[in-house]
PDB file of N, CA and C in Angstrom:
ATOM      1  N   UNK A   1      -5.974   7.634  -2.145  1.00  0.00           N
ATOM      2  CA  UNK A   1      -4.644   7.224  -2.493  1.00  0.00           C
ATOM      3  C   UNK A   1      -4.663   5.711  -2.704  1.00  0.00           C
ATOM      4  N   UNK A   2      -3.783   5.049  -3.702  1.00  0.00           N
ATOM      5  CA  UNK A   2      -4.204   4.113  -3.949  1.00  0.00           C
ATOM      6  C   UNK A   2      -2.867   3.305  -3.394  1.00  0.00           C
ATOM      7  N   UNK A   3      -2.555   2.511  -2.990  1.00  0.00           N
ATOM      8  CA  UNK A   3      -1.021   1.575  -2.431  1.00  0.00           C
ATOM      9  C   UNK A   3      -1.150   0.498  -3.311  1.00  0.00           C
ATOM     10  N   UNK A   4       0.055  -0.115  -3.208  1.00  0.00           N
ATOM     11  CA  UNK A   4      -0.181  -1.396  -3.963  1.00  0.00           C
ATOM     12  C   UNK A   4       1.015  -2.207  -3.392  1.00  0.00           C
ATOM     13  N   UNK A   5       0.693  -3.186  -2.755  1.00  0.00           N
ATOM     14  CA  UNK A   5       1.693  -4.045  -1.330  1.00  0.00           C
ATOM     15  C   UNK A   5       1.936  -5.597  -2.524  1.00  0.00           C
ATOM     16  N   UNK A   6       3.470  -5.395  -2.731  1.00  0.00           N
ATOM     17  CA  UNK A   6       3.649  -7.153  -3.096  1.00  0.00           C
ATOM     18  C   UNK A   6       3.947  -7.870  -1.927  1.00  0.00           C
ATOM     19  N   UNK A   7       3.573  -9.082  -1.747  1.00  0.00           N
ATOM     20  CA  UNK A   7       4.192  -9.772  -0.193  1.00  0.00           C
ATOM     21  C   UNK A   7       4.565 -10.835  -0.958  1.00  0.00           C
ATOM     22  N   UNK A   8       5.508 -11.499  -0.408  1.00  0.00           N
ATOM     23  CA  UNK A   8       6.134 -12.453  -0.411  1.00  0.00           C
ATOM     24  C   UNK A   8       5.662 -14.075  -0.545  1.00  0.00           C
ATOM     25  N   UNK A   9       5.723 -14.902  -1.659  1.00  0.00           N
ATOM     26  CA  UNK A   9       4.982 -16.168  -1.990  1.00  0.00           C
ATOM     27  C   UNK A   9       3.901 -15.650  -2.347  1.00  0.00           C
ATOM     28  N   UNK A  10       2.953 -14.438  -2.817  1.00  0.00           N
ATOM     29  CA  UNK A  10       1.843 -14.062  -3.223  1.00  0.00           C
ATOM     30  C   UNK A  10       1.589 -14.084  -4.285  1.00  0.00           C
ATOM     31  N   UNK A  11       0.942 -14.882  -5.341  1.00  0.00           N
ATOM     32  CA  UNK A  11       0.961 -14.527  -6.467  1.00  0.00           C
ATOM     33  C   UNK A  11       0.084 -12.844  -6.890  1.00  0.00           C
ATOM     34  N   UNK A  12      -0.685 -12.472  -5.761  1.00  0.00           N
ATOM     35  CA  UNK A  12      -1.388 -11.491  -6.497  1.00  0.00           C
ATOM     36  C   UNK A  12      -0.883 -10.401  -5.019  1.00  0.00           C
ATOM     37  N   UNK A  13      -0.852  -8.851  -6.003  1.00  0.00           N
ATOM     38  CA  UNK A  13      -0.955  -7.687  -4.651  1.00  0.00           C
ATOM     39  C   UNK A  13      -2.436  -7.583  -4.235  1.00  0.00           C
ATOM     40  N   UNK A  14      -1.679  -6.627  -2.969  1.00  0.00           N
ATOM     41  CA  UNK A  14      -2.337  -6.509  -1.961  1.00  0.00           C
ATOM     42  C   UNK A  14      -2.705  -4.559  -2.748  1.00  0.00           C
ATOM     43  N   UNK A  15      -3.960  -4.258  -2.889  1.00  0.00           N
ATOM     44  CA  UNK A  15      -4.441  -2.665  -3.432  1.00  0.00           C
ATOM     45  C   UNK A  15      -5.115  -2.383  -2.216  1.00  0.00           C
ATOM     46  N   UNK A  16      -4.856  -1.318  -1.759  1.00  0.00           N
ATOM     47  CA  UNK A  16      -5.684  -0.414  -0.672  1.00  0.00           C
ATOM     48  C   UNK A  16      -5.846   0.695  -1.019  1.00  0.00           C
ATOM     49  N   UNK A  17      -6.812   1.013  -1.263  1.00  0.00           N
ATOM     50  CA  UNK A  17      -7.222   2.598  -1.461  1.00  0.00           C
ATOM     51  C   UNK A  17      -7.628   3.053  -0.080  1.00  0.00           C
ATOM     52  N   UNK A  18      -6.458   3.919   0.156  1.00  0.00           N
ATOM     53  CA  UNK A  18      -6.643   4.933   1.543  1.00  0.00           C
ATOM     54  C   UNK A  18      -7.034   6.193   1.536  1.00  0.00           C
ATOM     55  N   UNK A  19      -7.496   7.077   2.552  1.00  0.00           N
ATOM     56  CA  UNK A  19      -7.941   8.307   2.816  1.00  0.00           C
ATOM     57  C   UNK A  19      -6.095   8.866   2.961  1.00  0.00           C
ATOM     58  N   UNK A  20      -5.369   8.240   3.451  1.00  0.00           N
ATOM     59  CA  UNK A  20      -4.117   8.912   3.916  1.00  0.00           C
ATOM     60  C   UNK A  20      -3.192   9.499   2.849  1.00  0.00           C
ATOM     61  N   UNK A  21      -2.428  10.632   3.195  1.00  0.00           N
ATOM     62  CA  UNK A  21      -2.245  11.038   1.870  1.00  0.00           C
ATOM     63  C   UNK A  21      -0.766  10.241   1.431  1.00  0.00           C
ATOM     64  N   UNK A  22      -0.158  10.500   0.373  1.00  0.00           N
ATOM     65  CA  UNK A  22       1.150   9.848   0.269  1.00  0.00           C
ATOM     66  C   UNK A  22       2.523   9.802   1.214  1.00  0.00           C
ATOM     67  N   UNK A  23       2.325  10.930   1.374  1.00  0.00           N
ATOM     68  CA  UNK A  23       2.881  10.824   2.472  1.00  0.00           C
ATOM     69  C   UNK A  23       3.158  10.523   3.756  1.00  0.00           C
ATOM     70  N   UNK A  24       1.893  10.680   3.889  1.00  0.00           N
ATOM     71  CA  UNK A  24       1.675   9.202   5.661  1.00  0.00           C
ATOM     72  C   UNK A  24       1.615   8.008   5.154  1.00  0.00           C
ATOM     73  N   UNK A  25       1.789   7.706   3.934  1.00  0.00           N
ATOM     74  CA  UNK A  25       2.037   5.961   3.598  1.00  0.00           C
ATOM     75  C   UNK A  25       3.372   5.880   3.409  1.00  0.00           C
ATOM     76  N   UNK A  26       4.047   7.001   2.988  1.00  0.00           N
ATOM     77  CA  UNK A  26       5.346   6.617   2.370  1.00  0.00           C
ATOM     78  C   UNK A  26       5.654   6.902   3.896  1.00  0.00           C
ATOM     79  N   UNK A  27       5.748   7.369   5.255  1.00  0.00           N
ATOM     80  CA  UNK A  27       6.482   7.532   6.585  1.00  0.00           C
ATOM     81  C   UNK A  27       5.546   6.270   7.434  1.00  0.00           C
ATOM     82  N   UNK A  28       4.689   5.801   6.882  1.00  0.00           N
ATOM     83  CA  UNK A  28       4.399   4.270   7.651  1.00  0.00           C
ATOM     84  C   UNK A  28       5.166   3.194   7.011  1.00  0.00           C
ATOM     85  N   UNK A  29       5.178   3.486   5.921  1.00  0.00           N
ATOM     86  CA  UNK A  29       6.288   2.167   5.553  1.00  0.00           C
ATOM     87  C   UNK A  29       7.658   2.584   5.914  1.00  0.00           C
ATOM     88  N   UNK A  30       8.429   3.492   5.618  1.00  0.00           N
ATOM     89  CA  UNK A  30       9.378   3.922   6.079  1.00  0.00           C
ATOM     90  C   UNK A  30       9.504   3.632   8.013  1.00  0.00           C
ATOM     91  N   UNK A  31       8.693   3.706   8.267  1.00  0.00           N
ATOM     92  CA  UNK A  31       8.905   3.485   9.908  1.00  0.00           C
ATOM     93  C   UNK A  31       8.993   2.061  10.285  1.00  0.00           C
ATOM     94  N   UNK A  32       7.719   1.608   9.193  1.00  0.00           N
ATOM     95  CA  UNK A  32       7.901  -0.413   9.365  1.00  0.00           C
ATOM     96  C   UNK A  32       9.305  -0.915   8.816  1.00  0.00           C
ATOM     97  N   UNK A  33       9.526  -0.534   8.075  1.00  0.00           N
ATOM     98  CA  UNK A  33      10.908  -0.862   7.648  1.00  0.00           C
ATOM     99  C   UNK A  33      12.010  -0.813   8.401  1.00  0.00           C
ATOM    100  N   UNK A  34      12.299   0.299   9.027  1.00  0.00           N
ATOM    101  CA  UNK A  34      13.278   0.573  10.140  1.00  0.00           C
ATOM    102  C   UNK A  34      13.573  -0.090  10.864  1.00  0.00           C
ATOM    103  N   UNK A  35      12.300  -0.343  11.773  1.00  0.00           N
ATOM    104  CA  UNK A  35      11.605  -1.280  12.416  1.00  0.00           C
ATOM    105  C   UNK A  35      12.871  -2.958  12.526  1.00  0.00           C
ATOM    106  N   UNK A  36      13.432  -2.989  11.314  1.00  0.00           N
ATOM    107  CA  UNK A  36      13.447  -4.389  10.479  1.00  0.00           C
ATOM    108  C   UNK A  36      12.677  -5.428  10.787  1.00  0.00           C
ATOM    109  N   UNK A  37      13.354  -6.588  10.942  1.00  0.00           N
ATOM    110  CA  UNK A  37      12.342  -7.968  10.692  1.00  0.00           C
ATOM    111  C   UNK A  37      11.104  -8.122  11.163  1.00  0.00           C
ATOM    112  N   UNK A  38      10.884  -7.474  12.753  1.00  0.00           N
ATOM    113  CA  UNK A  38      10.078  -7.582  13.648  1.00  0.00           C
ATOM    114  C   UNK A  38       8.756  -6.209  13.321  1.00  0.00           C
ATOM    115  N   UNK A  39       9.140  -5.147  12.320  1.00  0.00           N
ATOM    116  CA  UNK A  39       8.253  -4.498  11.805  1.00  0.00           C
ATOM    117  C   UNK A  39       7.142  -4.810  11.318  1.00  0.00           C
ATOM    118  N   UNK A  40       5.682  -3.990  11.563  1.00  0.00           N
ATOM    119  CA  UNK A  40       4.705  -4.325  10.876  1.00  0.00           C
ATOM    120  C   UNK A  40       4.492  -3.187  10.191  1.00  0.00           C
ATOM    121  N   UNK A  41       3.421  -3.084   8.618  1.00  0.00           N
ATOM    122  CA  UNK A  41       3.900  -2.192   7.951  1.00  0.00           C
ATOM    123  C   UNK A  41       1.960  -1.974   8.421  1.00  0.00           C
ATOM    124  N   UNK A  42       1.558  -0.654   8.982  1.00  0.00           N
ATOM    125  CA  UNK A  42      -0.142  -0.727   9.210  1.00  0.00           C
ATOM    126  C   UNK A  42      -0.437   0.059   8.537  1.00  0.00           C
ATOM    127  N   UNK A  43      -1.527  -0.310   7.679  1.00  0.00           N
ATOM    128  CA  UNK A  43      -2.462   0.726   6.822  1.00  0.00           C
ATOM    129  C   UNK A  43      -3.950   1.054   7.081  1.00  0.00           C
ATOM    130  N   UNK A  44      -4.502   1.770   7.132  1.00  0.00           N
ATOM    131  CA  UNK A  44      -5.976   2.183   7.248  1.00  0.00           C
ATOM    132  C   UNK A  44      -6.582   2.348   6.029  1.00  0.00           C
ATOM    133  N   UNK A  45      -7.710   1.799   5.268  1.00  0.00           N
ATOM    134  CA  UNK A  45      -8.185   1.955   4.212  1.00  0.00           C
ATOM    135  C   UNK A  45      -9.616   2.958   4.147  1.00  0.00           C
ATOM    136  N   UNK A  46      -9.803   2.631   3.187  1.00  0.00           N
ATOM    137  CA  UNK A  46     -10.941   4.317   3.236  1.00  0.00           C
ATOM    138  C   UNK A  46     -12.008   3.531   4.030  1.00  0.00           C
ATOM    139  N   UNK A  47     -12.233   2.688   3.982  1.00  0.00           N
ATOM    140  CA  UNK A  47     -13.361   1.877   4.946  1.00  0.00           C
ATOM    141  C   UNK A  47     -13.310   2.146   6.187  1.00  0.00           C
ATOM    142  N   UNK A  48     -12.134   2.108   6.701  1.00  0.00           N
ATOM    143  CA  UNK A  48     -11.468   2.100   8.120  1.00  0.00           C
ATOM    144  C   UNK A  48     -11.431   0.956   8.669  1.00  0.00           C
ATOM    145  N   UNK A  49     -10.928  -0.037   7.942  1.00  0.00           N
ATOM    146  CA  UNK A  49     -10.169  -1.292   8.160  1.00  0.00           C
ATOM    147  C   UNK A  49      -8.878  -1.219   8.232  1.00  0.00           C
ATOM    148  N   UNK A  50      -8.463  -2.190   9.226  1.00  0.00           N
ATOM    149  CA  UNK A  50      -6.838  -1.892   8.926  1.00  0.00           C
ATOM    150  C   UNK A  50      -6.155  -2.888   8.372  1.00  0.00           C
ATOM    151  N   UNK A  51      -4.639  -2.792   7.662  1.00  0.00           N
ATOM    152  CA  UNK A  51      -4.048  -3.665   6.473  1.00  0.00           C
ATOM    153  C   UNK A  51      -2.641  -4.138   7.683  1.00  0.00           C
ATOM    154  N   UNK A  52      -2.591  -5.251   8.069  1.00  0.00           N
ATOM    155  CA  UNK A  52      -1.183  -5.098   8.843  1.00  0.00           C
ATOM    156  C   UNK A  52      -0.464  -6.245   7.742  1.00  0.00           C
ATOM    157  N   UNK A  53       0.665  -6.048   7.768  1.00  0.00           N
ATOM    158  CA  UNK A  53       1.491  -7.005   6.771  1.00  0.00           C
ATOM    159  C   UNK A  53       2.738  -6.881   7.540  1.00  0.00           C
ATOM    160  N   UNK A  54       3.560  -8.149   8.108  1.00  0.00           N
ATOM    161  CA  UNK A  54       4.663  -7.963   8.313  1.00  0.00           C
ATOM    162  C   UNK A  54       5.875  -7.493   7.391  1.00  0.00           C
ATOM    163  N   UNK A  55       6.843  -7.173   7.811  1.00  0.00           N
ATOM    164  CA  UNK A  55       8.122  -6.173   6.820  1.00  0.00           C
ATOM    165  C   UNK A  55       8.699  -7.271   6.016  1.00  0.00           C
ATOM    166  N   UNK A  56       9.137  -8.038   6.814  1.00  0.00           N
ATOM    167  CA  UNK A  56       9.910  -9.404   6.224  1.00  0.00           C
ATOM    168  C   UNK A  56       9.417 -10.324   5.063  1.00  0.00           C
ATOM    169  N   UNK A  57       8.005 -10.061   4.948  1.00  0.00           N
ATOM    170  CA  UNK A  57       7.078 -10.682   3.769  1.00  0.00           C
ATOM    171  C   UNK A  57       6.749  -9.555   2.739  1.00  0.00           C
ATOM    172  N   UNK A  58       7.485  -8.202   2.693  1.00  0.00           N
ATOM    173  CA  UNK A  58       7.283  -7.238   1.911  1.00  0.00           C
ATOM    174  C   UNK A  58       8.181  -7.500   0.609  1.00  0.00           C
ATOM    175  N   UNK A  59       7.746  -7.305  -0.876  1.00  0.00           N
ATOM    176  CA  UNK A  59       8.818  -7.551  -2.194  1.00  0.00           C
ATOM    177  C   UNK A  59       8.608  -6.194  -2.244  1.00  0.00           C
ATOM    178  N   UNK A  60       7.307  -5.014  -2.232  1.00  0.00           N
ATOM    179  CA  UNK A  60       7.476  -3.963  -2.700  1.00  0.00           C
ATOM    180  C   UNK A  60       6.286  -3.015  -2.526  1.00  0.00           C
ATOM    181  N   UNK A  61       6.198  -1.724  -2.659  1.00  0.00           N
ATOM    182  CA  UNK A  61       5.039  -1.060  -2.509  1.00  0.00           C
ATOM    183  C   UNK A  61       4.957   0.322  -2.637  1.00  0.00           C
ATOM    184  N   UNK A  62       4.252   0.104  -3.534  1.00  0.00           N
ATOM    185  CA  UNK A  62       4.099   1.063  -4.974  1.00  0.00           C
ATOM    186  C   UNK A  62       2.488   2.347  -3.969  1.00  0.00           C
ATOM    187  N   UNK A  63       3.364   3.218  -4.207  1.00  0.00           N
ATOM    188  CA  UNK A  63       2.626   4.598  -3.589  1.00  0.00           C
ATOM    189  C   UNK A  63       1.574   5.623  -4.790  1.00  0.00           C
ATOM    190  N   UNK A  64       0.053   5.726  -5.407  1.00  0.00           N
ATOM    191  CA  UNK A  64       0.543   5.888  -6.261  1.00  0.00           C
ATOM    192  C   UNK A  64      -1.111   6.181  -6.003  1.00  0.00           C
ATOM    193  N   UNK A  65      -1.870   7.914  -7.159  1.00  0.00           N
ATOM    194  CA  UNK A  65      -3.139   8.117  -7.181  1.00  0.00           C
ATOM    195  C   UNK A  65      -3.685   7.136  -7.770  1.00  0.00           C
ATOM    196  N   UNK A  66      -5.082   6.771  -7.748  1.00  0.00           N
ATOM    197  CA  UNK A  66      -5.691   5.915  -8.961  1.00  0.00           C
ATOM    198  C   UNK A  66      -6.178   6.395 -10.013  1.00  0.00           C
ATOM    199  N   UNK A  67      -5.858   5.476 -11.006  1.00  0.00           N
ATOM    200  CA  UNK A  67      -6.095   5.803 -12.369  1.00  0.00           C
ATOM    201  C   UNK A  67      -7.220   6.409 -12.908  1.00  0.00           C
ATOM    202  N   UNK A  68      -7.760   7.159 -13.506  1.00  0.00           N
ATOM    203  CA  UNK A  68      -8.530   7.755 -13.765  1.00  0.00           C
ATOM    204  C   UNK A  68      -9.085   6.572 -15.195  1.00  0.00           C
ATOM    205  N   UNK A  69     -10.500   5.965 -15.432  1.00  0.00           N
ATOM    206  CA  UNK A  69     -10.241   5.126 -16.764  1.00  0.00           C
ATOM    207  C   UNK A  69     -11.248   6.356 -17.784  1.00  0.00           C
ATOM    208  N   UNK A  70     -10.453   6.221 -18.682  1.00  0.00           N
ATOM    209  CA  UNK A  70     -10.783   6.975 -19.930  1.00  0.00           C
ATOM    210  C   UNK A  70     -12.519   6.589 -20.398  1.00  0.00           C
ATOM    211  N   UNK A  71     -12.859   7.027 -20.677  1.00  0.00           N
ATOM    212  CA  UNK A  71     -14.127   6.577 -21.563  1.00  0.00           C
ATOM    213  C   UNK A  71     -14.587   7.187 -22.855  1.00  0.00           C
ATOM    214  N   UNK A  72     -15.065   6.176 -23.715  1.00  0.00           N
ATOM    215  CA  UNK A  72     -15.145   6.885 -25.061  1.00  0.00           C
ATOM    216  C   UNK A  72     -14.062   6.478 -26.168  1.00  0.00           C
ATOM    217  N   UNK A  73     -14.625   7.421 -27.246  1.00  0.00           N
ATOM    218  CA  UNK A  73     -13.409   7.285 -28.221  1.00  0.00           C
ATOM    219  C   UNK A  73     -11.999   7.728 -28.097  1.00  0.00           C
ATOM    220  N   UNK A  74     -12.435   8.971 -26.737  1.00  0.00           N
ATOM    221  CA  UNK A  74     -11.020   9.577 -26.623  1.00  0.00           C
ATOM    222  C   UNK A  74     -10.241   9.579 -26.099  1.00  0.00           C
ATOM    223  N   UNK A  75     -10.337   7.939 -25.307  1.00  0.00           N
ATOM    224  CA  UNK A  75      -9.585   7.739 -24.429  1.00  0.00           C
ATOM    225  C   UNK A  75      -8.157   6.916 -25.240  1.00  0.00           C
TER     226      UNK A  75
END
């Protein structure tokens, strides 16, 4: 699964490709959020590193498979 975290003053996102499926990302952010200010939003990546980002530095975060890239003429 691929995430894609904007934070706040960042010019570039934050991409994690996780083992977790969409739905345990979309109910971890949903829980950090709740959370409000004092929320941290935690992710596990396929490595098994973890992603902590506070809530309050969150612009957005995009839930989403990765792209498959075409190859060839027929893409």
């Amino acid at each position: 699964m691929e995430v894609k975290i904007g934070v706040q003053y960042s010019a570039r996102e934050l991409i994690v490709d996780s083992n977790q499926t969409a739905a345990e990302v979309q109910k971890a952010v949903l829980e950090a959020v709740s959370a409000g200010d004092s929320g941290i939003l935690d992710l596990v990546d396929d490595r098994g590193r973890r992603i902590l980002v506070p809530v309050n530095k969150l612009t957005y975060v995009e839930i989403g498979e990765p792209e498959s890239r075409k190859v060839g003429f027929g893409g």
